[in-house]
Protein backbone atom coordinates (compact mmCIF):
# COMPACT_ATOMS: atom_id res chain seq x y z
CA UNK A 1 53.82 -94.72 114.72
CA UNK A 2 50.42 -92.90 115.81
CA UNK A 3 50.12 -95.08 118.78
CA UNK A 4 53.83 -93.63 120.53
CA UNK A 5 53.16 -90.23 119.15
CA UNK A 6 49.75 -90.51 121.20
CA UNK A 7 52.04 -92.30 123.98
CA UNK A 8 54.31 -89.75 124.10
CA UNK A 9 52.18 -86.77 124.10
CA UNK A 10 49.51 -87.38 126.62
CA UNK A 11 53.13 -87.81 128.65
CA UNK A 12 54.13 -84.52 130.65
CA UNK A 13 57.39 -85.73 131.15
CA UNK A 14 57.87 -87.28 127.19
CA UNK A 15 56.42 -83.52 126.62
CA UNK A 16 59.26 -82.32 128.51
CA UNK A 17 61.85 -84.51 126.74
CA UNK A 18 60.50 -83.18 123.36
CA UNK A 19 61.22 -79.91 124.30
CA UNK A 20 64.31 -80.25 126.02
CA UNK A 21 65.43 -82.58 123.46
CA UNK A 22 64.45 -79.89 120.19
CA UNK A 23 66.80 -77.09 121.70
CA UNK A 24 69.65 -79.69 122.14
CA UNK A 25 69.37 -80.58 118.42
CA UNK A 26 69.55 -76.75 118.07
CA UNK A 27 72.56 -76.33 119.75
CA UNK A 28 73.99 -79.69 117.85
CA UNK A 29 73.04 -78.72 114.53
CA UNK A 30 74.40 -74.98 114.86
CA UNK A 31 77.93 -75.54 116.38
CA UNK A 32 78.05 -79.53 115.42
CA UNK A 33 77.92 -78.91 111.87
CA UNK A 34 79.74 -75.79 111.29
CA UNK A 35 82.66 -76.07 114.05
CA UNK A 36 85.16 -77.65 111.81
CA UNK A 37 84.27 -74.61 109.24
CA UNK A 38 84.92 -72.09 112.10
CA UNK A 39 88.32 -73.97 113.54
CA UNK A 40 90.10 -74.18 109.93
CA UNK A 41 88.75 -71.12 108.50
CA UNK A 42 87.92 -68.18 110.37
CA UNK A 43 90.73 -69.14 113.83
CA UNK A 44 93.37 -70.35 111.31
CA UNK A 45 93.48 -74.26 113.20
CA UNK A 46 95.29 -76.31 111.23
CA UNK A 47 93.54 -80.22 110.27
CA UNK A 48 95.90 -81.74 113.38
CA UNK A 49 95.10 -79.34 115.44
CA UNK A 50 91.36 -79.50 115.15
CA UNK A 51 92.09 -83.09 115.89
CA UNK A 52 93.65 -82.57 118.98
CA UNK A 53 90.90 -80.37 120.17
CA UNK A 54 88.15 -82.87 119.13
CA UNK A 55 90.09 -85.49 121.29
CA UNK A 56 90.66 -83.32 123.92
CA UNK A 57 86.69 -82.47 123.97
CA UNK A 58 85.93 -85.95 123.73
CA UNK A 59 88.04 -86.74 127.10
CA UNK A 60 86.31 -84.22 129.00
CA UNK A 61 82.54 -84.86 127.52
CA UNK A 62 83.12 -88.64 128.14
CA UNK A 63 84.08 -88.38 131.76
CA UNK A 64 81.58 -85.83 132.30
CA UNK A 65 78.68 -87.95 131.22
CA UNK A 66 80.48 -91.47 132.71
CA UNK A 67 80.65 -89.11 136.08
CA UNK A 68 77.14 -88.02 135.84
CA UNK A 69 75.72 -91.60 134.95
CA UNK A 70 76.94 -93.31 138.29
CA UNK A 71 76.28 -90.44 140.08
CA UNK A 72 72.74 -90.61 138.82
CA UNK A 73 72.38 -94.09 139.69
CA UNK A 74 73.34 -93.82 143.37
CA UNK A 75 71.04 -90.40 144.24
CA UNK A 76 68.32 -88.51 142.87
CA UNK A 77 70.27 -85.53 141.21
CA UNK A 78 69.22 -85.56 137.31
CA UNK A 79 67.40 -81.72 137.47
CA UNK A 80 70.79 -80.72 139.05
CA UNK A 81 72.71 -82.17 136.21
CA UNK A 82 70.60 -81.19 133.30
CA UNK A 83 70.78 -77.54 134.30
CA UNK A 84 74.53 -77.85 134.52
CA UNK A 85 74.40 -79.11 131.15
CA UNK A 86 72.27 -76.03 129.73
CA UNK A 87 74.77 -73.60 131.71
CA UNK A 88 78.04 -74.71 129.93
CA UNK A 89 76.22 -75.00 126.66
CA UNK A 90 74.87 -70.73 127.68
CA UNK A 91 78.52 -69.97 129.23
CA UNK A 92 80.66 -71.82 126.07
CA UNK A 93 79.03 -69.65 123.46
CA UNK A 94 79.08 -67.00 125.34
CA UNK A 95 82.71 -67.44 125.51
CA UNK A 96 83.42 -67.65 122.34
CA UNK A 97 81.45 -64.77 121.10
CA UNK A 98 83.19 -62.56 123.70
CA UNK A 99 86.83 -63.92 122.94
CA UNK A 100 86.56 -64.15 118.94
CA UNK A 101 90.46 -66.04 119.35
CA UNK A 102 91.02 -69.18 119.04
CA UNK A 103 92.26 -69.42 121.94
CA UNK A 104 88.38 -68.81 123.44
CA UNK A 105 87.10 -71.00 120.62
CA UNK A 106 89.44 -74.10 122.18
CA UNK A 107 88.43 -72.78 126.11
CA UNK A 108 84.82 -73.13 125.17
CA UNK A 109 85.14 -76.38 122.62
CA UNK A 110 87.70 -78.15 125.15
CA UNK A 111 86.38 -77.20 128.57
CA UNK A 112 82.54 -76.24 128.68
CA UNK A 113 80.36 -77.22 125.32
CA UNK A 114 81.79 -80.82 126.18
CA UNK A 115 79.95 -80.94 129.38
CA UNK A 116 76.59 -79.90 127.69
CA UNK A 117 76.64 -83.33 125.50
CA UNK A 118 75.87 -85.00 129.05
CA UNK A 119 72.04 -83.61 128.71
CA UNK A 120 71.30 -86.21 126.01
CA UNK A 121 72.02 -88.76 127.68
CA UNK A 122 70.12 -87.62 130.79
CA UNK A 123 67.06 -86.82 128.53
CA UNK A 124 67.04 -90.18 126.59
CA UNK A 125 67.86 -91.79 130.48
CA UNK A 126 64.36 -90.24 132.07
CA UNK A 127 62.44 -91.32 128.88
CA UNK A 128 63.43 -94.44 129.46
CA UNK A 129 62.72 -94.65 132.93
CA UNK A 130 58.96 -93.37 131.68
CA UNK A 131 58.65 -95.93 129.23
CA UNK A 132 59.35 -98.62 131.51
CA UNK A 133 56.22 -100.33 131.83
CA UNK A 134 55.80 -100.48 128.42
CA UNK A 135 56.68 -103.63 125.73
CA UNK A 136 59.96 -102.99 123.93
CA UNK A 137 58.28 -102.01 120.68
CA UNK A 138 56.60 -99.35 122.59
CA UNK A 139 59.73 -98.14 123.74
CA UNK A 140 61.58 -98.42 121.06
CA UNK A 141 59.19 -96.06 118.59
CA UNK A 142 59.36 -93.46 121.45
CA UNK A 143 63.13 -93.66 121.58
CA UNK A 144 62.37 -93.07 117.60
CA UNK A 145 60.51 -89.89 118.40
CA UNK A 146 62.61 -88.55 120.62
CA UNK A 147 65.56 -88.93 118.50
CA UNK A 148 63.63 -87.63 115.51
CA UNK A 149 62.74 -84.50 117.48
CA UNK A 150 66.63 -84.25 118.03
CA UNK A 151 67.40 -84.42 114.36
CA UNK A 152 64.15 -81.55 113.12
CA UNK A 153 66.53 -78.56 114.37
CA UNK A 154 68.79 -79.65 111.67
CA UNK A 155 66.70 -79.46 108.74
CA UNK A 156 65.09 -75.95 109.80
CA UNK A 157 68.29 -74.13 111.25
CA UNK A 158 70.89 -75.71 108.74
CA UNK A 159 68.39 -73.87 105.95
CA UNK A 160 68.54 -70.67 107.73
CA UNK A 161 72.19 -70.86 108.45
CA UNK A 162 72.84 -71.02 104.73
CA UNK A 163 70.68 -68.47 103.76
CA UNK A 164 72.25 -66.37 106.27
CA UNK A 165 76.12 -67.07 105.46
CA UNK A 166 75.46 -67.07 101.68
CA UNK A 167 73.84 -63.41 102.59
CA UNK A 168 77.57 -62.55 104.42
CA UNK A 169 76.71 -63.05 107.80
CA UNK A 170 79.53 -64.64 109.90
CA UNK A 171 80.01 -68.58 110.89
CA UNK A 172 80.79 -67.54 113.91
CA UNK A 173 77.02 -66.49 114.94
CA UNK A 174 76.16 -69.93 115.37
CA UNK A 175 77.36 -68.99 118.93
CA UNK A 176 74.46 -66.44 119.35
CA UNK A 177 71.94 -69.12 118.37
CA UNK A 178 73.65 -71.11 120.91
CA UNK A 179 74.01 -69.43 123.80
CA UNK A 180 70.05 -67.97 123.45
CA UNK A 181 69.21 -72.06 123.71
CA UNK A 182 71.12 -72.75 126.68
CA UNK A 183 69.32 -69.48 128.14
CA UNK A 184 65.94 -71.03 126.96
CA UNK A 185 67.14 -74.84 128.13
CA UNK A 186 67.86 -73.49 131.85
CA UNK A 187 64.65 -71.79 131.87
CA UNK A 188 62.83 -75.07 130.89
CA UNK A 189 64.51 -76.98 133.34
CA UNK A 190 63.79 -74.61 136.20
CA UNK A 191 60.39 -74.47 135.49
CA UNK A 192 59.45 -77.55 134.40
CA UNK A 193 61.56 -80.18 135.26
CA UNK A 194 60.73 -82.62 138.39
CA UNK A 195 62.26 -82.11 141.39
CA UNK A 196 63.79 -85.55 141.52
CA UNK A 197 62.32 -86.49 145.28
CA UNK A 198 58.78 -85.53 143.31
CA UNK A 199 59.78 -87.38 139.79
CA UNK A 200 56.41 -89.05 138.30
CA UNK A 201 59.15 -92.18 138.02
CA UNK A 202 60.19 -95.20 139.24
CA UNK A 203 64.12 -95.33 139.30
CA UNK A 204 66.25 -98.63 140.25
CA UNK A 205 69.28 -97.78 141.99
CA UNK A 206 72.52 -99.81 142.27
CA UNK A 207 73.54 -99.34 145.69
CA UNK A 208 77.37 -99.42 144.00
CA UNK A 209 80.01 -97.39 145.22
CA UNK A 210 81.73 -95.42 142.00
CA UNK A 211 84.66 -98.21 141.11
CA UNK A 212 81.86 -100.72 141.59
CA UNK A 213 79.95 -99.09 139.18
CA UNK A 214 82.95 -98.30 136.19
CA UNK A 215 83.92 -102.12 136.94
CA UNK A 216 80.49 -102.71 135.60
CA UNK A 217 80.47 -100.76 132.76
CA UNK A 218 83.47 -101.89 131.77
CA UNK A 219 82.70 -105.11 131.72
CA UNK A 220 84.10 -107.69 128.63
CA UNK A 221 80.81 -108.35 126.92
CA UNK A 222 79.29 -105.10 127.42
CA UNK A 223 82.47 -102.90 126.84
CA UNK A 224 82.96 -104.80 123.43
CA UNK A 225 79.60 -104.27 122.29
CA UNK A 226 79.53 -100.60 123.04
CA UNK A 227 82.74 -99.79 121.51
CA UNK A 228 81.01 -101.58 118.15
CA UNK A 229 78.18 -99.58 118.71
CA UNK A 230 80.89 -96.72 118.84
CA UNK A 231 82.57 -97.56 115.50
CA UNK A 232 79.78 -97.98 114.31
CA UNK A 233 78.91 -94.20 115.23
CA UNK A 234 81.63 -93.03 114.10
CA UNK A 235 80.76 -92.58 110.70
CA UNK A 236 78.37 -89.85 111.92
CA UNK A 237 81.27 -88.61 113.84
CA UNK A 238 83.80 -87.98 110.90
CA UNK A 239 80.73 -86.82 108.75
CA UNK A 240 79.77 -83.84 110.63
CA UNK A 241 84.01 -83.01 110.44
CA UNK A 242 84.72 -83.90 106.65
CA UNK A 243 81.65 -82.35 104.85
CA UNK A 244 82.32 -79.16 105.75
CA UNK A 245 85.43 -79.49 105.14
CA UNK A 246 85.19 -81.73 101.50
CA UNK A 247 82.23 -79.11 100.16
CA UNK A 248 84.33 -76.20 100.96
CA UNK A 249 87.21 -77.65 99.12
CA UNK A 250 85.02 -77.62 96.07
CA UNK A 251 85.17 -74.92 93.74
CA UNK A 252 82.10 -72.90 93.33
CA UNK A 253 80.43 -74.73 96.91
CA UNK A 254 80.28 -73.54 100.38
CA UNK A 255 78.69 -72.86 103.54
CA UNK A 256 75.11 -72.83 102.18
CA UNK A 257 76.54 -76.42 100.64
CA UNK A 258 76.85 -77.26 103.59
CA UNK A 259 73.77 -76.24 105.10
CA UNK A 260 71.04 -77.56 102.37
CA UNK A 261 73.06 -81.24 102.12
CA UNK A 262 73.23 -81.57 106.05
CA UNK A 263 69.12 -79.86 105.96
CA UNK A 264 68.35 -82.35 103.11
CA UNK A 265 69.52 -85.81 104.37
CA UNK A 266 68.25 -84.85 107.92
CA UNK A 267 64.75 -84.28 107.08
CA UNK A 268 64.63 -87.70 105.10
CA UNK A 269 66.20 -89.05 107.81
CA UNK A 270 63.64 -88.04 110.52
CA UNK A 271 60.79 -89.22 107.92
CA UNK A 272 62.07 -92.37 108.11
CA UNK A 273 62.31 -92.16 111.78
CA UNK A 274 58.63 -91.91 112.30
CA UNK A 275 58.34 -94.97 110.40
CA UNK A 276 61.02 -96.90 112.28
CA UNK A 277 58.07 -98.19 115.15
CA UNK A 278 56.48 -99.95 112.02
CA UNK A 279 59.54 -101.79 110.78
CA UNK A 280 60.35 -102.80 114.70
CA UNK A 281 57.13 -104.36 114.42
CA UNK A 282 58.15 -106.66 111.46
CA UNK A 283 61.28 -106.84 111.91
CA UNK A 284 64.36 -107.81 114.55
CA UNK A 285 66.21 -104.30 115.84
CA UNK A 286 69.40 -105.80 115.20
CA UNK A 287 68.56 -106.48 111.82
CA UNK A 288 67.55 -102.77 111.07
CA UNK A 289 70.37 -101.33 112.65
CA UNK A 290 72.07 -103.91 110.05
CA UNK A 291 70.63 -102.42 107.23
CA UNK A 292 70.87 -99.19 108.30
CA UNK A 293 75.22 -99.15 108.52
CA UNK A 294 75.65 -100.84 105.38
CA UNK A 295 73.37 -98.36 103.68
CA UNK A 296 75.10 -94.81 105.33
CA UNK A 297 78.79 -96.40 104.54
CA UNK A 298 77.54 -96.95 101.13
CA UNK A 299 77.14 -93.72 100.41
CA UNK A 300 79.78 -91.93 103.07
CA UNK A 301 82.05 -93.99 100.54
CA UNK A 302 80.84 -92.14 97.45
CA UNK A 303 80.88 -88.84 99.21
CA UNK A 304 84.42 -88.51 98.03
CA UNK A 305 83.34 -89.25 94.10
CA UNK A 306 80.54 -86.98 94.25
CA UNK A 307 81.11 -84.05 95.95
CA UNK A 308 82.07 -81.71 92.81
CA UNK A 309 78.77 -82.92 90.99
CA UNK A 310 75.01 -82.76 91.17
CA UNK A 311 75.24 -86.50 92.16
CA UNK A 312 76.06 -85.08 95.88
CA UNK A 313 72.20 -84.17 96.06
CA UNK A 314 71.74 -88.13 95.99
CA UNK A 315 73.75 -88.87 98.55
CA UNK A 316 71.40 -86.94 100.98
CA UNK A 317 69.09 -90.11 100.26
CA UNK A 318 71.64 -92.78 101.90
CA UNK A 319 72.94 -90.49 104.44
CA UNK A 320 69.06 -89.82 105.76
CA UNK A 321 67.69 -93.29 105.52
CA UNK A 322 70.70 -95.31 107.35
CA UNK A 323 70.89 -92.71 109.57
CA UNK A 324 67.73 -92.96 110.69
CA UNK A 325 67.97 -96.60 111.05
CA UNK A 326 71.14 -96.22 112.91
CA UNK A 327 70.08 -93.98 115.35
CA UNK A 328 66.43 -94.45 116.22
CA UNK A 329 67.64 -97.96 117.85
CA UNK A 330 71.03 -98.16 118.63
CA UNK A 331 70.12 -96.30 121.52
CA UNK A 332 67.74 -99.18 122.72
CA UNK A 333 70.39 -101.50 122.01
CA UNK A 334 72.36 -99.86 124.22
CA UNK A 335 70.46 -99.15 127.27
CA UNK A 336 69.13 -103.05 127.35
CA UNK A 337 72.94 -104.16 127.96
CA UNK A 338 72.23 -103.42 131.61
CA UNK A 339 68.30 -103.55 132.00
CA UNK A 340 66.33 -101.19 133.43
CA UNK A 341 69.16 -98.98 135.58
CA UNK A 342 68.69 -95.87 133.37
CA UNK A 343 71.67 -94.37 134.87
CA UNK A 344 73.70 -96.89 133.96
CA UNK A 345 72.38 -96.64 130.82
CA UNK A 346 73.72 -93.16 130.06
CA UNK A 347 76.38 -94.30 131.19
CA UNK A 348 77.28 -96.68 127.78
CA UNK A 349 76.07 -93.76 126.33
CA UNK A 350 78.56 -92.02 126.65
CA UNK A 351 81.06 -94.76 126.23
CA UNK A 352 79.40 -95.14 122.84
CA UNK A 353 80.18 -91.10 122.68
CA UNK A 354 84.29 -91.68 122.90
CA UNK A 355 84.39 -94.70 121.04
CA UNK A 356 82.30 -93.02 117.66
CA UNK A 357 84.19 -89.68 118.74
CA UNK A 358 87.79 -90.66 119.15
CA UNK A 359 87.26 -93.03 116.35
CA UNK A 360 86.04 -90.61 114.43
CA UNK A 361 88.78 -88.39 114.91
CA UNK A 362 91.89 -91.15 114.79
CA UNK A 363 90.31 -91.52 110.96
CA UNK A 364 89.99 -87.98 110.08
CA UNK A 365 93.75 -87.30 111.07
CA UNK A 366 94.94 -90.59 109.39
CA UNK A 367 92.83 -90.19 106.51
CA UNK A 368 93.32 -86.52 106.09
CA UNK A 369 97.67 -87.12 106.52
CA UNK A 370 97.80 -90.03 104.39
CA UNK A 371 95.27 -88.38 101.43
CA UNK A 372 92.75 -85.72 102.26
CA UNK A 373 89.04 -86.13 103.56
CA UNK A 374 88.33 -88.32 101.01
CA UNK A 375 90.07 -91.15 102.01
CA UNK A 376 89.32 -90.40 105.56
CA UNK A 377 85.43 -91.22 104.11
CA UNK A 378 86.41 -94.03 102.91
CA UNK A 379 88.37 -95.52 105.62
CA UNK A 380 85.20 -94.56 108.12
CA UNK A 381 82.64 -96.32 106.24
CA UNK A 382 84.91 -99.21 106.12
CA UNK A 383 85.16 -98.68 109.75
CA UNK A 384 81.36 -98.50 110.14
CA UNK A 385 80.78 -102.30 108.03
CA UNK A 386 83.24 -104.13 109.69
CA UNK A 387 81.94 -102.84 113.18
CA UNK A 388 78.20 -104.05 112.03
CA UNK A 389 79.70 -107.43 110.71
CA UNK A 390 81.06 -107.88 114.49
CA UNK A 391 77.75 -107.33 116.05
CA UNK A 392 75.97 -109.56 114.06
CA UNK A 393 78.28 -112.69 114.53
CA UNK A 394 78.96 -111.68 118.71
CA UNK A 395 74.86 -111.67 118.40
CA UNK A 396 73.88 -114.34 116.38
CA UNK A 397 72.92 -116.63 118.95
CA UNK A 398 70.54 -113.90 121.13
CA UNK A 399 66.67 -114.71 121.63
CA UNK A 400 64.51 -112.01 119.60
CA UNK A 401 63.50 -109.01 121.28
CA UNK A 402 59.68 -109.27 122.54
């Protein structure tokens, strides 16, 4: 793993993508983890209602990202649509923070903080177009970096968030945090990103029109695999929903639950990141992803069982290491369905995005209507295993990766 941090680093650009990519996690692990918390609790949503707004989010992020994909992969415009992306994250919190209604909180939730998802595709698009040249092992601890760097504002800001609401202050100031990155994020991207007629990259474009260009994304083969990839997701998806929502529903547990279980399984989960390039040299990447799944279900299923006890604190070990196998490479997977069109590529990312999303959220309602969160844990792990199982067989018959 030396060898892509050294990659990486002497990198302006994979500098930039670190950077860009650390206040993104911010913004993920500050409103991601604590949104469900805020909905149900403190704007009096009830569980179907927060599912509504998490498919209504979904619809918008999706075609904003799908929209800013193609458009990407016809004309230089990716500084123009990263610093869109930073301004609805800024403007969403803002919103919030100035309404405190719910009726702000589903403005901001349904309308703008959807749009800022599109920036991780973008970011994960240009490193890809950096790491071109290099062999897919290369690439792929890179990817592993990136995403890692995504996943540190998670352990460091979940700790300080429960500190800070076990000390009284308000979920809501999560928004604060929030709109303060998307300040910082618009900044960064003014500054530093490359104008794209000046961009130290080589970009393929498809010389499609748009319906050309959803015709191939939605293509049998690929479609299939990326809504697997999706299920597969999911399971991260209903997570960040149901442990708020399960710990609070415990006696004597909380916010600052919360907080140090989502802190905890993180930072294991970004150690084993770093360590992912090593396995990728070893091993196939469909074969860790494998592992990976089967490992996170198996403990998403005993969240459920353990959530009242100190056996919760184990969990954190299941939850960071399939993670990390999950989502250091999946993302490769992903962008290799179509080559080297990074556009494109960002593209069946967010496809991925409202396949784990609206999954995610078609389990919580079932599972929460038919017997709380914990068989909505259940049924998404279940989810996640099966979706693996399908990979594997559709895939059985590919030539390794180089």
């Amino acid at each position: 793993m030396i060898h892509a941090f050294r990659l990486t680093l002497r990198d302006p650009t994979l500098r930039l993508m670190l950077l860009a990519m650390l206040l993104h996690g911010g913004f993920a692990a500050s409103v991601g983890s604590f949104q469900s918390l805020i909905a149900v609790t403190v704007f009096g949503l009830s569980d179907n209602g927060y599912a509504l707004i998490l498919a209504a989010s979904l619809m918008v992020s999706v075609t904003a990202s799908i929209g800013v994909g193609i458009l990407t992969d016809q004309r230089p415009s990716r500084r123009a649509m990263a610093l869109c992306a930073a301004g609805t994250m800024c403007a969403g919190a803002l919103l919030v923070l100035a309404g405190q209604s719910a009726t702000a909180f589903v403005l901001a939730h349904v309308l703008l903080l959807p749009v800022t998802g599109t920036l991780f595709g973008q970011l994960f698009a240009v490193a890809r177009l950096v790491t071109a040249p290099l062999p897919r092992a290369d690439r792929d601890g890179i990817m592993a970096i990136i995403r890692a760097t995504f996943a540190l504002p998670f352990v460091v800001l979940l700790a300080i968030w429960g500190v800070l609401f076990d000390a009284g202050v308000p979920l809501i100031a999560v928004y604060g945090w929030t709109a303060l990155s998307g300040a910082l994020l618009m900044v960064l991207i003014l500054t530093r990103w490359p104008r794209d007629a000046l961009a130290p990259w080589t970009e393929v474009k498809s010389g499609l029109g748009f319906r050309a260009s959803l015709s191939e994304l939605t293509h049998g083969p690929v479609l299939l695999r990326v809504g697997l990839v999706g299920a597969i997701h999911s399971g991260a998806a209903l997570s960040g929903v149901i442990i708020g929502l399960l710990l609070n529903a415990v006696p004597g547990r909380g916010a600052g639950d919360v907080g140090a279980f989502f802190a905890i399984f993180v930072a294991i989960e970004i150690a084993v990141t770093l360590s992912v390039g090593a396995l990728r040299r070893s091993f196939r990447r469909l074969h860790i992803i494998a592992a990976g799944v089967f490992i996170y279900a198996t403990g998403m299923a005993l969240l459920p069982a353990l959530a009242d006890g100190p056996g919760l604190w184990l969990l954190c070990l299941p939850y960071g290491m399939g993670g990390a196998m999950i989502y250091a490479l999946a993302i490769g997977y992903l962008q290799d369905l179509l080559g080297s069109r990074a556009g494109a590529g960002a593209s069946l990312l967010a496809l991925q995005q409202i396949a784990a999303q609206g999954l995610g959220a078609l389990v919580f309602a079932v599972g929460a209507a038919l017997g709380g969160y914990g068989l909505a844990a259940v049924i998404g792990a279940t989810v996640m295993a099966a979706a693996m199982v399908a990979i594997l067989w559709l895939d059985r018959n590919a030539p390794l990766e180089p």
